[in-house]
C-alpha atoms as a PDB file:
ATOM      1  CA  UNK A   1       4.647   4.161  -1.555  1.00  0.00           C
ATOM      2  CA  UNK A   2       8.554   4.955  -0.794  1.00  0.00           C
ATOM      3  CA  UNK A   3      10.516   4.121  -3.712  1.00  0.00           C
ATOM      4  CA  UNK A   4      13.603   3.409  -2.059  1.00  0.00           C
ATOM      5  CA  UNK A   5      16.821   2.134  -3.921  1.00  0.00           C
ATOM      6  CA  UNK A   6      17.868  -1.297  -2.683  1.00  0.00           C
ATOM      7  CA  UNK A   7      21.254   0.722  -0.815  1.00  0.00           C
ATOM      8  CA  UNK A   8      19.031   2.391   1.291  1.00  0.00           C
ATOM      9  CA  UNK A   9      16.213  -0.822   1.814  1.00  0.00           C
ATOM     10  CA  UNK A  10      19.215  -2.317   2.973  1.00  0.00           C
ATOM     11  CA  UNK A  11      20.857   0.448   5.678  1.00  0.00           C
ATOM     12  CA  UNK A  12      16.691   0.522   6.325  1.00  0.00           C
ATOM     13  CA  UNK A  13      17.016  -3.225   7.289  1.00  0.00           C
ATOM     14  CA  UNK A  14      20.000  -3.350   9.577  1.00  0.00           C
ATOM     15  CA  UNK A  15      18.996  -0.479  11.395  1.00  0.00           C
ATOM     16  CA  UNK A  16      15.736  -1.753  12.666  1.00  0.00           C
ATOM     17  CA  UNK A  17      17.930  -5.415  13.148  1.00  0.00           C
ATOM     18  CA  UNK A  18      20.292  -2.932  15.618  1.00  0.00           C
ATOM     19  CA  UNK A  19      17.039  -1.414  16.973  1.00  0.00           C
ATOM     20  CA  UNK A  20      15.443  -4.381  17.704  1.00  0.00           C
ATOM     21  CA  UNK A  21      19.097  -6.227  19.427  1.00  0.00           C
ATOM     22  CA  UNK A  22      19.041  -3.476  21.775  1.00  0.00           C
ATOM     23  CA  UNK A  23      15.796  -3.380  22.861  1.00  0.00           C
ATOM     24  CA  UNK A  24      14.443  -7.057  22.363  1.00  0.00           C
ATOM     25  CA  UNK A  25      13.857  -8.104  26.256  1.00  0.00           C
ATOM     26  CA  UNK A  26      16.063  -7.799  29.216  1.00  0.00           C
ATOM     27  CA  UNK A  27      19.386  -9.178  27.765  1.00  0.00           C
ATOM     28  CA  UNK A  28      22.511  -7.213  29.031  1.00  0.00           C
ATOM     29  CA  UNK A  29      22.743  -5.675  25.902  1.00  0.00           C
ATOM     30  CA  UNK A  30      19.546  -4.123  26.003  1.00  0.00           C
ATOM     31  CA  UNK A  31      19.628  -0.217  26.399  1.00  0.00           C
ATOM     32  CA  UNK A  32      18.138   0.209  29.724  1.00  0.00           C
ATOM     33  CA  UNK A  33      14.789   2.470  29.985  1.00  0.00           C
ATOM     34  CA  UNK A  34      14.099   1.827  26.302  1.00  0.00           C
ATOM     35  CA  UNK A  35      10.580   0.131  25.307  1.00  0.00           C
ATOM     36  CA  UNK A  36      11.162  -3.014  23.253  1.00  0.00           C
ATOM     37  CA  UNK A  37      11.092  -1.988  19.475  1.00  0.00           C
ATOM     38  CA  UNK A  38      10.067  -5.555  18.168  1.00  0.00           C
ATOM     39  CA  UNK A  39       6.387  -4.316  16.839  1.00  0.00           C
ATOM     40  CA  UNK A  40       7.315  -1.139  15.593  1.00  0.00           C
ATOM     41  CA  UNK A  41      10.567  -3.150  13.489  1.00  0.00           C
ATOM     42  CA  UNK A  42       7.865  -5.349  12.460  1.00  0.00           C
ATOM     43  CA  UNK A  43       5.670  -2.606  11.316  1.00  0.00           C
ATOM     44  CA  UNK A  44       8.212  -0.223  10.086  1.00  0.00           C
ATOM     45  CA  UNK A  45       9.835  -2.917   7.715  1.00  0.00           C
ATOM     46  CA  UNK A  46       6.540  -3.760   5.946  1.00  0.00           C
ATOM     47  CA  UNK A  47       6.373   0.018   5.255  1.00  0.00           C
ATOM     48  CA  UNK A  48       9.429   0.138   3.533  1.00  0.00           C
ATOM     49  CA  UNK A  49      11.659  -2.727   3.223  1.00  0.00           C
ATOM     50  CA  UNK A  50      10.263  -4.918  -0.129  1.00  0.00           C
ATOM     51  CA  UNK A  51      12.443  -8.106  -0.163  1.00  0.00           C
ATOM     52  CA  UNK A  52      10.365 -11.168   0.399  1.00  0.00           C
ATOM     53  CA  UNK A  53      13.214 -12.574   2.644  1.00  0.00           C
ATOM     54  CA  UNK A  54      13.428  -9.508   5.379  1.00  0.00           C
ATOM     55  CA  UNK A  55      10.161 -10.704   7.440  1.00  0.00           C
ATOM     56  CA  UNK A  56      11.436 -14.467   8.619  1.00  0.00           C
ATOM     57  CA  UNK A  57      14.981 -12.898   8.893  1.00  0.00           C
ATOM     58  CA  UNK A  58      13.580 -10.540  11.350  1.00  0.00           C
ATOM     59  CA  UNK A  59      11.805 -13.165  12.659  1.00  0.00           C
ATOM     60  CA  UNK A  60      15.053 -15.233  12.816  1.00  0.00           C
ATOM     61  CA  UNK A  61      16.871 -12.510  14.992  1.00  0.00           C
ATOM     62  CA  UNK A  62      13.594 -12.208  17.672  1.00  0.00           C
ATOM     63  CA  UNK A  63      14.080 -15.820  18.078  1.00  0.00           C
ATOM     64  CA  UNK A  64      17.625 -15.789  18.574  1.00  0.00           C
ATOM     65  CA  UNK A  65      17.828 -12.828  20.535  1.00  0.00           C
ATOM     66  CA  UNK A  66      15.198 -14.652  22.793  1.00  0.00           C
ATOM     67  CA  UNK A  67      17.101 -17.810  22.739  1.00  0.00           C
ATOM     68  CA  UNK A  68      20.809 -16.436  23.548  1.00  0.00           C
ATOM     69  CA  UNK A  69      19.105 -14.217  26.650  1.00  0.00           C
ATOM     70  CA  UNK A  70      17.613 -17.300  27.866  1.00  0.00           C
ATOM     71  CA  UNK A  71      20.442 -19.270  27.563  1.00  0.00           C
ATOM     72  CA  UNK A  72      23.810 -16.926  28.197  1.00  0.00           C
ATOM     73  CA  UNK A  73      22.333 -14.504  30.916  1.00  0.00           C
ATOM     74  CA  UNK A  74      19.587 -14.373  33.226  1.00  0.00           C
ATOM     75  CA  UNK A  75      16.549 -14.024  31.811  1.00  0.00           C
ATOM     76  CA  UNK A  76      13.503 -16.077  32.563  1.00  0.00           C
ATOM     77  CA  UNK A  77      12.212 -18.428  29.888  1.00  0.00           C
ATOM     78  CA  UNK A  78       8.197 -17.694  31.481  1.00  0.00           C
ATOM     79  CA  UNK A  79       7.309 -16.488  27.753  1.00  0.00           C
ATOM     80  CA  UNK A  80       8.512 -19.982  26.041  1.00  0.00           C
ATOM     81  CA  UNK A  81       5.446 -21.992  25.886  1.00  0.00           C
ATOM     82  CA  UNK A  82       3.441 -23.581  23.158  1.00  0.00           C
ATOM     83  CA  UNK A  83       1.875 -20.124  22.282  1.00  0.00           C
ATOM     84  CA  UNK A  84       5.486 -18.709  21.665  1.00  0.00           C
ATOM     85  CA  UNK A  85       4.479 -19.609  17.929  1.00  0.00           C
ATOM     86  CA  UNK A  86       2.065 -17.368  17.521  1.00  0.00           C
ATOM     87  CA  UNK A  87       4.598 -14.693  17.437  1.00  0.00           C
ATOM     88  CA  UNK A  88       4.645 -15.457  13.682  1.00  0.00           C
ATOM     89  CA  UNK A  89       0.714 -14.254  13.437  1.00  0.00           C
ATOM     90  CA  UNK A  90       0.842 -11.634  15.763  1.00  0.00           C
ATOM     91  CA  UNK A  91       3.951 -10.002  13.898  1.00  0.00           C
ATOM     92  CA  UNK A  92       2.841 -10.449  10.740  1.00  0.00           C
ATOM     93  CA  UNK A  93      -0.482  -8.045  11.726  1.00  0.00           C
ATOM     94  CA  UNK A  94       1.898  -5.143  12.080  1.00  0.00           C
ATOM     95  CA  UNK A  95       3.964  -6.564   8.936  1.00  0.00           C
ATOM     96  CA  UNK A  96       0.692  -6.448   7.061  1.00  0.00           C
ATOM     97  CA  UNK A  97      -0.483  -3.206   8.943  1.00  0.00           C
ATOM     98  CA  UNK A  98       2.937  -1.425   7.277  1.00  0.00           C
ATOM     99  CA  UNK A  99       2.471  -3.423   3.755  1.00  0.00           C
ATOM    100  CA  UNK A 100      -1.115  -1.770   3.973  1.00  0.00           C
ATOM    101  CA  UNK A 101       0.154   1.791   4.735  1.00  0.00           C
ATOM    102  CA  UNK A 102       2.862   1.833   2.163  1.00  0.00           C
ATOM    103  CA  UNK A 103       0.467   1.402  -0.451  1.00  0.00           C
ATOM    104  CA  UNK A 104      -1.186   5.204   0.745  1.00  0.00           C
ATOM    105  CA  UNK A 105       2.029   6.617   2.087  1.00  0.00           C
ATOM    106  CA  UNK A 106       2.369  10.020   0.600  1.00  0.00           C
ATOM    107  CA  UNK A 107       4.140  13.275   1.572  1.00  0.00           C
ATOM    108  CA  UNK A 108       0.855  14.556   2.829  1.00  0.00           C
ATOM    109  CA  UNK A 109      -0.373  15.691   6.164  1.00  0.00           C
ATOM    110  CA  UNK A 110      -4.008  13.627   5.232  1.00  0.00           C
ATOM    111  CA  UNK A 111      -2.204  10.571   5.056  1.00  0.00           C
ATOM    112  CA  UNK A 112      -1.614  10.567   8.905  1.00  0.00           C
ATOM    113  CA  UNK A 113      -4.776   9.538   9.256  1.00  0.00           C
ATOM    114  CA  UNK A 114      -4.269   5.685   7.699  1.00  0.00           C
ATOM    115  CA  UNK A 115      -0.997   6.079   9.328  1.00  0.00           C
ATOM    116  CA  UNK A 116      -2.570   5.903  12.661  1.00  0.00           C
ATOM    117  CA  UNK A 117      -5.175   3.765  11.338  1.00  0.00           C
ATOM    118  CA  UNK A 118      -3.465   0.578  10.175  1.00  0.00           C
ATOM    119  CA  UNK A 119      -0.514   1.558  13.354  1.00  0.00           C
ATOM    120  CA  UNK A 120      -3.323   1.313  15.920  1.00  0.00           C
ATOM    121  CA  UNK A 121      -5.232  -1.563  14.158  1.00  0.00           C
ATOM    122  CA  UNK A 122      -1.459  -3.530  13.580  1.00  0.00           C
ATOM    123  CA  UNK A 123      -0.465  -3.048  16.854  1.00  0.00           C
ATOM    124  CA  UNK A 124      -4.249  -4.242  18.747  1.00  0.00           C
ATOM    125  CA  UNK A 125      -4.022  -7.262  16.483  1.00  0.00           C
ATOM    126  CA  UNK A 126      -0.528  -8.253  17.373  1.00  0.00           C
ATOM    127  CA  UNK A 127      -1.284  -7.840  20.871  1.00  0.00           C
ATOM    128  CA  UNK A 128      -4.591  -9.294  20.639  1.00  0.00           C
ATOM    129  CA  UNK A 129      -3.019 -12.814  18.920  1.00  0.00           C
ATOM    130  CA  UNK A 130       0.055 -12.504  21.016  1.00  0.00           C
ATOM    131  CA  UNK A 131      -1.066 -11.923  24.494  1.00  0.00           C
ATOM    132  CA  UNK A 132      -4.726 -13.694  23.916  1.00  0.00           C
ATOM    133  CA  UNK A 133      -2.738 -16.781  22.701  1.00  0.00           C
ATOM    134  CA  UNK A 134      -0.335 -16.806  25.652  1.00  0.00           C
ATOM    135  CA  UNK A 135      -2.712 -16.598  28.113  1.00  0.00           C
ATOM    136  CA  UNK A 136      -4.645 -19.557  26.749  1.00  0.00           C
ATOM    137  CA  UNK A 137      -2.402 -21.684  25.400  1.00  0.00           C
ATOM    138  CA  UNK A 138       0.730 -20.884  27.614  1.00  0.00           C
ATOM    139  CA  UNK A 139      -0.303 -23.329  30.922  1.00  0.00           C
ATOM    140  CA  UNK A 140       1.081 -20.815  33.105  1.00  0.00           C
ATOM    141  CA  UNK A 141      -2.558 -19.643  33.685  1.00  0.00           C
ATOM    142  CA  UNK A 142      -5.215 -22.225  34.742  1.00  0.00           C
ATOM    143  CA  UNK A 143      -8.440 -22.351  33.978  1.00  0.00           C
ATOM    144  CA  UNK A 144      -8.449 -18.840  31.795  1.00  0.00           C
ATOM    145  CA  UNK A 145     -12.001 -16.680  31.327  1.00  0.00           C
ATOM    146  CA  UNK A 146     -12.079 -13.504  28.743  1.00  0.00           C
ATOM    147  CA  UNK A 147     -12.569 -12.108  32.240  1.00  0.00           C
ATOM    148  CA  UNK A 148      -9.036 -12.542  33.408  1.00  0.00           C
ATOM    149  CA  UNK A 149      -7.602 -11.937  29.665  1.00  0.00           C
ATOM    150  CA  UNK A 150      -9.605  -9.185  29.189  1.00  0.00           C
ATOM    151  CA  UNK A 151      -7.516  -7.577  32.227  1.00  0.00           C
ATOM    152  CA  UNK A 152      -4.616  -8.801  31.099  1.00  0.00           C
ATOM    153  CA  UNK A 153      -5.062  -7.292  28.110  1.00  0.00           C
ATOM    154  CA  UNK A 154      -6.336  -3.781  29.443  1.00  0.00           C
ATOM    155  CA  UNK A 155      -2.759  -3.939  31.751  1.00  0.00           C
ATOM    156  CA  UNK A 156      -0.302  -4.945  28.098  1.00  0.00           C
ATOM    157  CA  UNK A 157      -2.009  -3.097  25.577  1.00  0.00           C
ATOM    158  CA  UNK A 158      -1.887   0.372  26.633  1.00  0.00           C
ATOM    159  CA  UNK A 159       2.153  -0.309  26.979  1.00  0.00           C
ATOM    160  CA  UNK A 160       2.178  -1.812  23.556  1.00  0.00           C
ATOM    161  CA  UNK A 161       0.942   0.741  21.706  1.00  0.00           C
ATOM    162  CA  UNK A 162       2.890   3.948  23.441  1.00  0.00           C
ATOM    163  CA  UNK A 163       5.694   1.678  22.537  1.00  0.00           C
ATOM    164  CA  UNK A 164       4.844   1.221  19.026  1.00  0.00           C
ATOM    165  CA  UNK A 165       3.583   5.004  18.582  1.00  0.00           C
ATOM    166  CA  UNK A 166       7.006   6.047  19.810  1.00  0.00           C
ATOM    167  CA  UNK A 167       9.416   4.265  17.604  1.00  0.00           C
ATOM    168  CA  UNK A 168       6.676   4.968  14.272  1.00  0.00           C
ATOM    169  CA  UNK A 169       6.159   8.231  15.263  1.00  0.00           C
ATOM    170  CA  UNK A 170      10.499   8.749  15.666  1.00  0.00           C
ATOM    171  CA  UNK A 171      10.307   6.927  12.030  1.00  0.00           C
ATOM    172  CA  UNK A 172       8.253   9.012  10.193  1.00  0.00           C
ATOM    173  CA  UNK A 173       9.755  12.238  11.572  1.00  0.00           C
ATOM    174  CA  UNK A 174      12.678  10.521  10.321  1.00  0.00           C
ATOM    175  CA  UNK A 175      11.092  10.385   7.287  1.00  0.00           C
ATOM    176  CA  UNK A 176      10.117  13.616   7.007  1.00  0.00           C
ATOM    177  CA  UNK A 177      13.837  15.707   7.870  1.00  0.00           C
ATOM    178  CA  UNK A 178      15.366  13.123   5.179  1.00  0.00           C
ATOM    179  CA  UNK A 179      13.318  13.856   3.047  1.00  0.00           C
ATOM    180  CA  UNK A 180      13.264  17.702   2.855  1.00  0.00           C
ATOM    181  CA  UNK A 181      16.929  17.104   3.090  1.00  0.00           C
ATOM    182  CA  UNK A 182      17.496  16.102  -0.098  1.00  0.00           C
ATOM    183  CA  UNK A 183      14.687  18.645  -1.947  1.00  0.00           C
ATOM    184  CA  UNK A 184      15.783  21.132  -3.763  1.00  0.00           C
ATOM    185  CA  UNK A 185      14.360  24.756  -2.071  1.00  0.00           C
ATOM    186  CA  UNK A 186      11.804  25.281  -5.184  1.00  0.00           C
ATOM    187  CA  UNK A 187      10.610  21.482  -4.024  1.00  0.00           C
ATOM    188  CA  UNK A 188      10.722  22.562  -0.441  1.00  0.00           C
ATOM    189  CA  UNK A 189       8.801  25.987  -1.020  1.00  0.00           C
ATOM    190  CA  UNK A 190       6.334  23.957  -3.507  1.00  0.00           C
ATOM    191  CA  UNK A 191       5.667  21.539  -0.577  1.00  0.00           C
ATOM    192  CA  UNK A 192       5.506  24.286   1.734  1.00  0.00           C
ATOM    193  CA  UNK A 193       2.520  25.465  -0.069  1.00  0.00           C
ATOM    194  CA  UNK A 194       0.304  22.195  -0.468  1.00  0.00           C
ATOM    195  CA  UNK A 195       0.853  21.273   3.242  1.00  0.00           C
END
């Protein structure tokens, strides 16, 4: 697990907040081109961020970020329905997912593999409560069949994860350069050797 002073738990924190600001949606302050980062946040600040407070505050800012693009620009409120609340769930998977990870995190090569374990697992959950409770609980689709969500869901998830593998993937080469920056060159070399 990352023992991480509470300086850098905190820089951690407002960096996925900024992350997830500019690409939460279709707001005009969105960066353009750029997948929404909302999962990976999720999942990237149960990896590392420990304060009990930093999962509803990130869920704070997704619902305001929704609500302020609904109301001061353009966008379409077609996601706000009654399923909107399962948000809370479907985050909390990839919450969980990272929470899971950071228990086997090591500087390791063989720990990639329950990297991509509990990523791919977090991320088909979240989508899995998320989309599966919009499309029956939303109204916007009548009469629904695990036909029609089951294409649905072979159209979202596919995006989903790409998205999420990009911004963990960035993350943990992120990880990585930091750090071997701040080994000494006997750590580095030592390292070196056992990977």
């Amino acid at each position: 697990m990352a023992n991480l002073s509470t300086r850098n738990q905190i820089l951690i924190g407002l960096v996925l907040a900024t992350l997830m600001a500019v690409t939460r949606g279709q707001h005009m302050l969105a960066l353009a081109h750029m997948p929404g980062a909302s999962a990976a946040v999720f999942f990237i600040a149960g990896l590392y961020l420990r304060s009990r407070f930093a999962f509803p505050l990130l869920l704070v800012e997704a619902v305001a970020i929704d609500y302020a693009a609904i109301q001061f620009t353009a966008v379409s409120n077609f996601c706000i329905s009654p399923a909107y609340v399962a948000l809370l769930p479907a985050y909390g998977a990839l919450w969980l997912a990272g929470r899971w990870y950071a228990k086997r995190m090591q500087f390791r090569v063989d720990t990639l593999v329950p990297l991509v374990a509990s990523v791919a697992v977090g991320g088909i959950a979240c989508e899995l409560i998320s989309s599966g409770s919009f499309y029956v609980f939303s109204g916007r689709f009548p009469n629904p069949t695990l036909a029609g969500f089951a294409s649905r869901l072979a159209q979202y998830l596919p995006q989903s994860l790409e998205a999420l593998a990009l911004y963990v993937g960035l993350a943990a080469v992120t990880h990585v350069i930091l750090t071997l920056a701040h080994r000494t060159p006997q750590t580095r070399a030592q390292l070196g050797e056992s990977l």
